[in-house]
N, C-alpha and C. Protein backbone atom coordinates (compact mmCIF):
# COMPACT_ATOMS: atom_id res chain seq x y z
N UNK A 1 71.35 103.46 92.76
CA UNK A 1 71.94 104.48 93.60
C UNK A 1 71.90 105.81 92.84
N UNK A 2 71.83 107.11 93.73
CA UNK A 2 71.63 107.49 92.71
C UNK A 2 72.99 108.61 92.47
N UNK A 3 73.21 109.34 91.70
CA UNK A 3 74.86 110.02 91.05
C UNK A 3 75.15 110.75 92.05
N UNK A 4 76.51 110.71 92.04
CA UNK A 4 76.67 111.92 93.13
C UNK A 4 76.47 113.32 92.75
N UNK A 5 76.22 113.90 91.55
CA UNK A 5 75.80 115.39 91.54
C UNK A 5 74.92 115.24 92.38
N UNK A 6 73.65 114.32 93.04
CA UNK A 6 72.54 114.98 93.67
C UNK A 6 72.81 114.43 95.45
N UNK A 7 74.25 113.82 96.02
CA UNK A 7 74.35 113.07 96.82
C UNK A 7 74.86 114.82 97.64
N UNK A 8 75.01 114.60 99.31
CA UNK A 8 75.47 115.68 99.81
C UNK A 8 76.84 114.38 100.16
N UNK A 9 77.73 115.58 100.61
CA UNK A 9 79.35 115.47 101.07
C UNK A 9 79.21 114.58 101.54
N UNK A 10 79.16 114.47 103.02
CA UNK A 10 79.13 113.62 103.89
C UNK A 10 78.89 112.02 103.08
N UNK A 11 77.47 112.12 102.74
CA UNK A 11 77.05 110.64 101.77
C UNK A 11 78.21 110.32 100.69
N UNK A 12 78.73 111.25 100.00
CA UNK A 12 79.96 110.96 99.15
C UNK A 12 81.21 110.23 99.98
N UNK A 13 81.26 110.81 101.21
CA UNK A 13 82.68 110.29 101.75
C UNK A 13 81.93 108.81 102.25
N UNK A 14 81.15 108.83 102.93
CA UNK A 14 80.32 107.25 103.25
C UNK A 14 81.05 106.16 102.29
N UNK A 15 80.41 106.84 100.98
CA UNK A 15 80.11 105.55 100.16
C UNK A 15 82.08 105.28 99.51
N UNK A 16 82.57 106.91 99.50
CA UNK A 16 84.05 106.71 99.35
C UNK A 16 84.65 105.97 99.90
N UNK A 17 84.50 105.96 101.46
CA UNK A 17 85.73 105.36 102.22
C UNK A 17 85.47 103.99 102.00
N UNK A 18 84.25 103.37 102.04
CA UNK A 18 83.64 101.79 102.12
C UNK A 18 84.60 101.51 100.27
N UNK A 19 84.65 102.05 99.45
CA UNK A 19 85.16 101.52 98.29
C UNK A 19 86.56 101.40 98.30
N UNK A 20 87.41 102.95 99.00
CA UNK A 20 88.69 103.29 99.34
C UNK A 20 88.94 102.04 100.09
N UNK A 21 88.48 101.96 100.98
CA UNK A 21 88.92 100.64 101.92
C UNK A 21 89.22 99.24 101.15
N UNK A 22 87.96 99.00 100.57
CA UNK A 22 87.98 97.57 99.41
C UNK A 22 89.11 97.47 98.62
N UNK A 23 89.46 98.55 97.72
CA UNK A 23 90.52 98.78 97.11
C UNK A 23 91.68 98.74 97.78
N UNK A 24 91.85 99.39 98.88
CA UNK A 24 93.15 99.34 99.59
C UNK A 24 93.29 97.63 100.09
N UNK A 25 92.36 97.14 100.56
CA UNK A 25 92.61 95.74 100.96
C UNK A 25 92.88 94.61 99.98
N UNK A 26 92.00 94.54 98.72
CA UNK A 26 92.63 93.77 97.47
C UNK A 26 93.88 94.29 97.16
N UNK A 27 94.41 95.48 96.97
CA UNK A 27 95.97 95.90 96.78
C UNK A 27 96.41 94.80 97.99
N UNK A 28 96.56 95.05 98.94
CA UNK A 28 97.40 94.59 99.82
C UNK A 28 97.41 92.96 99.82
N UNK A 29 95.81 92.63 99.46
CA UNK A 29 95.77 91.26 99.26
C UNK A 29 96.78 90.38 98.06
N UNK A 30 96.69 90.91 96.88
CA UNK A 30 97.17 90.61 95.99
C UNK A 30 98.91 91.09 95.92
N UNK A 31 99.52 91.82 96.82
CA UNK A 31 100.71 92.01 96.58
C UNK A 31 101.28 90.82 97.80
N UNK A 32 100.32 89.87 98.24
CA UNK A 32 101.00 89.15 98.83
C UNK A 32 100.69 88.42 100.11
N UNK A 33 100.39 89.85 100.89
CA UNK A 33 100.12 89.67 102.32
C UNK A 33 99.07 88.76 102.42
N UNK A 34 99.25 87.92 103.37
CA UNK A 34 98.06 86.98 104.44
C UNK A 34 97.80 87.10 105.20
N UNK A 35 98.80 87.33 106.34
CA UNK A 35 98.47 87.66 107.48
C UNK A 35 97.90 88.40 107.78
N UNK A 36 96.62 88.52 108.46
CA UNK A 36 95.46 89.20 108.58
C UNK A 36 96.01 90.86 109.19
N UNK A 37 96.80 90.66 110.42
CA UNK A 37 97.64 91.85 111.30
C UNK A 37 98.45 92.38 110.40
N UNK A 38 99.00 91.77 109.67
CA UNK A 38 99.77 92.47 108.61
C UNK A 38 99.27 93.70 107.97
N UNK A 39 97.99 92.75 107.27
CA UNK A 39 97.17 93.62 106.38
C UNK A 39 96.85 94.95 107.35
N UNK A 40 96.15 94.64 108.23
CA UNK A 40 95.53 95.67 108.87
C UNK A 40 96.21 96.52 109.26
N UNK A 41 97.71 96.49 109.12
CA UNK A 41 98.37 97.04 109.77
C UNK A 41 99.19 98.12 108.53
N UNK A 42 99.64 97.69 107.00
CA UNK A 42 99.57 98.16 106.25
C UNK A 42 98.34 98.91 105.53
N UNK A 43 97.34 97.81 105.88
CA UNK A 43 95.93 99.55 105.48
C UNK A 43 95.84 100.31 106.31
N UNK A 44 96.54 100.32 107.04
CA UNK A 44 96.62 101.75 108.40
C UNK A 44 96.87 102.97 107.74
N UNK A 45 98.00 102.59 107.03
CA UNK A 45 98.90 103.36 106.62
C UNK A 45 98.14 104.08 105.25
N UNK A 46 97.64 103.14 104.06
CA UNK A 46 96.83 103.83 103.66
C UNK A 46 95.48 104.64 103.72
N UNK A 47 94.38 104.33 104.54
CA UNK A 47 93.76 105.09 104.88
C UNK A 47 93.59 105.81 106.24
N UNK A 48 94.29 105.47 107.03
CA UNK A 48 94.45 106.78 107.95
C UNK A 48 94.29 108.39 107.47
N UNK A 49 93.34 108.89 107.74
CA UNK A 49 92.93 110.66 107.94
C UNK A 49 94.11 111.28 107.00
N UNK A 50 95.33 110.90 108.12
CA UNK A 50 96.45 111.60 107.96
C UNK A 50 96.87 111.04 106.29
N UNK A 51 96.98 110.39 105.54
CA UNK A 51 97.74 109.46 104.67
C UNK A 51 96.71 110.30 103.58
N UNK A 52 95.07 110.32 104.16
CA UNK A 52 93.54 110.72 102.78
C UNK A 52 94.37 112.11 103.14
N UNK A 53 94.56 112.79 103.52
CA UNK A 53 94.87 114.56 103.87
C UNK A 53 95.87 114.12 102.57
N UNK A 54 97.30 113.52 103.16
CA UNK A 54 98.64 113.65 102.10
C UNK A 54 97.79 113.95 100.64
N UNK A 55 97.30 112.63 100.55
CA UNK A 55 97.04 112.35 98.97
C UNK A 55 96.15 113.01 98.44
N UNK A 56 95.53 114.08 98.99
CA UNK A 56 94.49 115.14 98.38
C UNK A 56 95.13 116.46 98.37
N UNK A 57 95.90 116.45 99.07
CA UNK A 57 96.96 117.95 99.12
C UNK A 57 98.13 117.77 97.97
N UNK A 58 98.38 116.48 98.02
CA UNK A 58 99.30 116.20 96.51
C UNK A 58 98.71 115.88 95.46
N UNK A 59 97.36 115.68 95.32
CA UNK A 59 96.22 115.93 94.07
C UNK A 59 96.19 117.17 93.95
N UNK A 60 96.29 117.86 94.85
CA UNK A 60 95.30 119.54 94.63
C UNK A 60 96.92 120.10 94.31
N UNK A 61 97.69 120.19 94.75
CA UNK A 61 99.18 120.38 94.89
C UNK A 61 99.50 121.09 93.27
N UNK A 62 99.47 119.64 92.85
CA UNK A 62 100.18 119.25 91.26
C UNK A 62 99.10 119.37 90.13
N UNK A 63 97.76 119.96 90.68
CA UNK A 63 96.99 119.80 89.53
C UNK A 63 96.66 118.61 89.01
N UNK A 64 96.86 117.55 89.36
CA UNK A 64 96.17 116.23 88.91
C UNK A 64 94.56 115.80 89.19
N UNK A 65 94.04 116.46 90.22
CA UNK A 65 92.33 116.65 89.57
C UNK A 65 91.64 117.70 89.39
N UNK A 66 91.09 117.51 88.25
CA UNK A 66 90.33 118.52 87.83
C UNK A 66 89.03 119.70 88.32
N UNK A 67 88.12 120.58 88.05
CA UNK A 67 87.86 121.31 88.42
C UNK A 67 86.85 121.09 89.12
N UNK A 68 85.68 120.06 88.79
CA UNK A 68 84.69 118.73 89.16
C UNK A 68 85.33 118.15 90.60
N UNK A 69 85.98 117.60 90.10
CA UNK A 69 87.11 116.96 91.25
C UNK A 69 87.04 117.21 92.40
N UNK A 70 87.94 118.66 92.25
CA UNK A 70 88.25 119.67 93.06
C UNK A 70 86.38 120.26 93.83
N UNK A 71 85.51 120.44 93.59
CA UNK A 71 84.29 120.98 93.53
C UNK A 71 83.51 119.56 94.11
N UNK A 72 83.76 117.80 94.04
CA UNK A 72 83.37 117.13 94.85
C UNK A 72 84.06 116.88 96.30
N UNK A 73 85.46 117.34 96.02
CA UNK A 73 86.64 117.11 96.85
C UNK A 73 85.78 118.12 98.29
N UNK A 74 85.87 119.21 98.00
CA UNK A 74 85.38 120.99 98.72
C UNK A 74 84.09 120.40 99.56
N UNK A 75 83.11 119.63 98.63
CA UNK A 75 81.63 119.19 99.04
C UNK A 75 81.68 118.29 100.45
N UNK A 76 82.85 117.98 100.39
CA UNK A 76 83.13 116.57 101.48
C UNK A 76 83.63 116.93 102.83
N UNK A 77 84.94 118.01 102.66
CA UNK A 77 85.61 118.61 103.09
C UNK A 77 84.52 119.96 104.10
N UNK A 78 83.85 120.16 103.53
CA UNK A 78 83.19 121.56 104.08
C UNK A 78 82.03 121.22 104.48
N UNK A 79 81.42 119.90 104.52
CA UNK A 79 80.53 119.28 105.09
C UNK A 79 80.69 119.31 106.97
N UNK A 80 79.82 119.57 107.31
CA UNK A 80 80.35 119.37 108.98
C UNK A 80 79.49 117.71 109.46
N UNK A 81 80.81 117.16 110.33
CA UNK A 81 80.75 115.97 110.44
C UNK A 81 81.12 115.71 111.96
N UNK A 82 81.12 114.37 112.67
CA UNK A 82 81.76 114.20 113.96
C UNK A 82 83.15 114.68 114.31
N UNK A 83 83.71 114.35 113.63
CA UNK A 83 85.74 114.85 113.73
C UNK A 83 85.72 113.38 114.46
N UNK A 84 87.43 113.65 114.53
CA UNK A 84 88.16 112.50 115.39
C UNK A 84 88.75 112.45 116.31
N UNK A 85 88.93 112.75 117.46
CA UNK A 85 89.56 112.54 118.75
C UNK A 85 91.11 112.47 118.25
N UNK A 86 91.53 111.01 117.02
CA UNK A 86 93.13 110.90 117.17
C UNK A 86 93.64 112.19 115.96
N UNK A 87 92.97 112.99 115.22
CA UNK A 87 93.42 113.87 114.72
C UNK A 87 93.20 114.88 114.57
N UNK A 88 93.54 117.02 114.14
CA UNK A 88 93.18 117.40 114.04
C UNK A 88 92.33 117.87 113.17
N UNK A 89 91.27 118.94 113.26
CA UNK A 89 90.06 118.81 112.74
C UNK A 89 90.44 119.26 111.07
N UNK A 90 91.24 120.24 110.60
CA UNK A 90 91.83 120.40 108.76
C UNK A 90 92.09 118.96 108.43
N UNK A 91 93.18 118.18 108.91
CA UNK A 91 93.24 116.80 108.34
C UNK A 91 92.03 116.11 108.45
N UNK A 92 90.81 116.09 109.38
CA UNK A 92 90.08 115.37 109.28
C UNK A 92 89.16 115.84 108.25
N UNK A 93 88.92 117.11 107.74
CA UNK A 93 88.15 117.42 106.51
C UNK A 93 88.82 117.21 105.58
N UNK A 94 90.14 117.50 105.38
CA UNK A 94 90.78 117.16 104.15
C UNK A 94 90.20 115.44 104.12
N UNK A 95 90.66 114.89 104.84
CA UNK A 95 90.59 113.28 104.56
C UNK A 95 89.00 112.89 104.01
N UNK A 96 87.87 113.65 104.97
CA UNK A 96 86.51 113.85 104.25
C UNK A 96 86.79 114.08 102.86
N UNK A 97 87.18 115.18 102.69
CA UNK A 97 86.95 115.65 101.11
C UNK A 97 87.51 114.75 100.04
N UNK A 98 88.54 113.63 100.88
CA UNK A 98 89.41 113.10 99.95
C UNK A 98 88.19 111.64 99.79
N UNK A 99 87.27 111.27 100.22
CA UNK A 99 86.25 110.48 100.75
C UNK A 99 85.10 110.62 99.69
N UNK A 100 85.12 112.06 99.86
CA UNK A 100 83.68 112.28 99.19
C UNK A 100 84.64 111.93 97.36
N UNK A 101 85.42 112.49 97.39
CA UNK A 101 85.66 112.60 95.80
C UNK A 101 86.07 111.50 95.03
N UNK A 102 85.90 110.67 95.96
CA UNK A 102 86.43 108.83 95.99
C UNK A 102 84.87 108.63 95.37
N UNK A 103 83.75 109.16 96.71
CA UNK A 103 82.57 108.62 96.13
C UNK A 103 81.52 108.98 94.77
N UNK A 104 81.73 110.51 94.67
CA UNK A 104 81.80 111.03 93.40
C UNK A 104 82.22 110.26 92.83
N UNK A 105 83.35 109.61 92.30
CA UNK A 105 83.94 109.56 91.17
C UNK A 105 83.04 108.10 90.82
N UNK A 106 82.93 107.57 92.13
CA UNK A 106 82.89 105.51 92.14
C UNK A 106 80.99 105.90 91.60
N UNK A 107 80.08 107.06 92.43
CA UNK A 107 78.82 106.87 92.42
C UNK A 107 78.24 107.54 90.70
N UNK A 108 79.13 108.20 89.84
CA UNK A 108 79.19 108.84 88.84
C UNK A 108 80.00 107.95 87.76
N UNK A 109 80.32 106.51 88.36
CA UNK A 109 80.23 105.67 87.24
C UNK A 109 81.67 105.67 86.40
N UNK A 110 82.48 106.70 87.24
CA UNK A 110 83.75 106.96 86.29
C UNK A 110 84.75 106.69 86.78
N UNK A 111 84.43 105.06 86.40
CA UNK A 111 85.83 104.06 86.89
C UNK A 111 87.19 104.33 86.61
N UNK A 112 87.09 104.55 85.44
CA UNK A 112 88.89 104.52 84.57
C UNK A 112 89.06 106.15 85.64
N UNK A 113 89.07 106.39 85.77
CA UNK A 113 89.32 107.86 86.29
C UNK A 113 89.47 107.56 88.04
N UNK A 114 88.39 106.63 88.91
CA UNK A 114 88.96 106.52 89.99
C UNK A 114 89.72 105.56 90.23
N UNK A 115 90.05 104.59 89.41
CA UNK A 115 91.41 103.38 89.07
C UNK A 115 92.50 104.28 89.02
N UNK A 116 93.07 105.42 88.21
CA UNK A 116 93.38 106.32 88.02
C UNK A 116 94.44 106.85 89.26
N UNK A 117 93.42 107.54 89.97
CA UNK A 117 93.59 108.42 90.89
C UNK A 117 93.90 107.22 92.31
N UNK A 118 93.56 106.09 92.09
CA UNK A 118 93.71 105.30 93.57
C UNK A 118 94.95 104.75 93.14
N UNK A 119 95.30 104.24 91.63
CA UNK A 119 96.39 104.26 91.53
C UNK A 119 97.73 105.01 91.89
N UNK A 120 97.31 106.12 91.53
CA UNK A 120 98.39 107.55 91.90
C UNK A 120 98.10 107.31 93.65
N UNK A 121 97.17 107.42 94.18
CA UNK A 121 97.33 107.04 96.18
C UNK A 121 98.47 106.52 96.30
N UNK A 122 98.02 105.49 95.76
CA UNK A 122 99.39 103.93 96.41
C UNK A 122 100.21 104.52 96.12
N UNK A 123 101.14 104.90 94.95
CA UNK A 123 102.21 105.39 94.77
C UNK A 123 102.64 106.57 95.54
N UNK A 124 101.94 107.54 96.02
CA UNK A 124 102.23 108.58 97.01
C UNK A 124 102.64 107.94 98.10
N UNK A 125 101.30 107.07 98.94
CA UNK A 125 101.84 106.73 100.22
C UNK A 125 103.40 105.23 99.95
N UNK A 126 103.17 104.90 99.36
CA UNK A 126 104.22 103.60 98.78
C UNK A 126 105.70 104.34 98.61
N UNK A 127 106.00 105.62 98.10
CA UNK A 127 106.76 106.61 97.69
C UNK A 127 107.20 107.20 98.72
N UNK A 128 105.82 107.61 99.50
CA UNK A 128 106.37 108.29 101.15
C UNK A 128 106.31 110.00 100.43
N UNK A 129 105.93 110.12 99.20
CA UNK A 129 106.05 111.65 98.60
C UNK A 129 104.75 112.10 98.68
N UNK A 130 104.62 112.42 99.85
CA UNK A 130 103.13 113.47 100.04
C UNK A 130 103.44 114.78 100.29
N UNK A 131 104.60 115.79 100.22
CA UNK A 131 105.19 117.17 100.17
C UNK A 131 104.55 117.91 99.39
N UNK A 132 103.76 117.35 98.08
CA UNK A 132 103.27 117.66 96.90
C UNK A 132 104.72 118.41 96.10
N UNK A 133 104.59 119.58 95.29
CA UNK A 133 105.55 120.04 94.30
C UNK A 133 106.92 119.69 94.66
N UNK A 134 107.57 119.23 93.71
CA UNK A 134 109.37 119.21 94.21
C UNK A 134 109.83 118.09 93.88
């Protein structure tokens, strides 16, 4: 595959959300849940548009990613894409951008860093603290 410096936005959030998703479902798997509706019903909550918007506005917020980051985050975000019918169109780029910088990070090989940052997710949406500063 090849790095995301040479991937465009859009392809970053692709390959983001398909990993974001995996991750969110082993979390949920391993804290317990079986029930299939369950699950699906708690990964709602984490990757829903609305939930990728929170957790990139409380990344960008607090300064917790860096300038790269921030610069794959923008690539994803400012990409023009379908949109979504159930949301409006800023949350739906934010949630892009939050996609692409997922795939950046996963297609650039720099695991400890998106373990990291998906770690810090869960705890935002788990926390319910997506306000960012305060």
């Amino acid at each position: 595959m090849k790095d995301g410096f040479n991937l465009n936005g859009l392809t970053l959030a692709y390959i983001g959300d398909a990993y974001y998703e995996l991750y969110i479902r082993e979390y949920l798997i391993e804290s317990g849940i079986t029930n299939v509706d369950k699950l699906h019903q708690r990964a709602i909550r984490f990757t829903s548009g609305i939930a990728q918007s929170k957790i990139i506005t409380h990344f960008i917020d607090n300064n917790i990613i860096n300038q790269d980051e921030i610069d794959a985050y923008k690539r994803g975000r400012n990409a023009s894409g379908p949109g979504r019918k159930n949301i409006d169109a800023k949350t739906y780029h934010q949630a892009t951008g939050f996609e692409s910088l997922i795939g950046y990070l996963y297609t650039n090989k720099q695991f400890d860093r998106l373990t990291e940052l998906l770690k810090q997710a869960i705890e935002i949406i788990e926390k319910g603290d997506t306000h960012g500063k305060g």
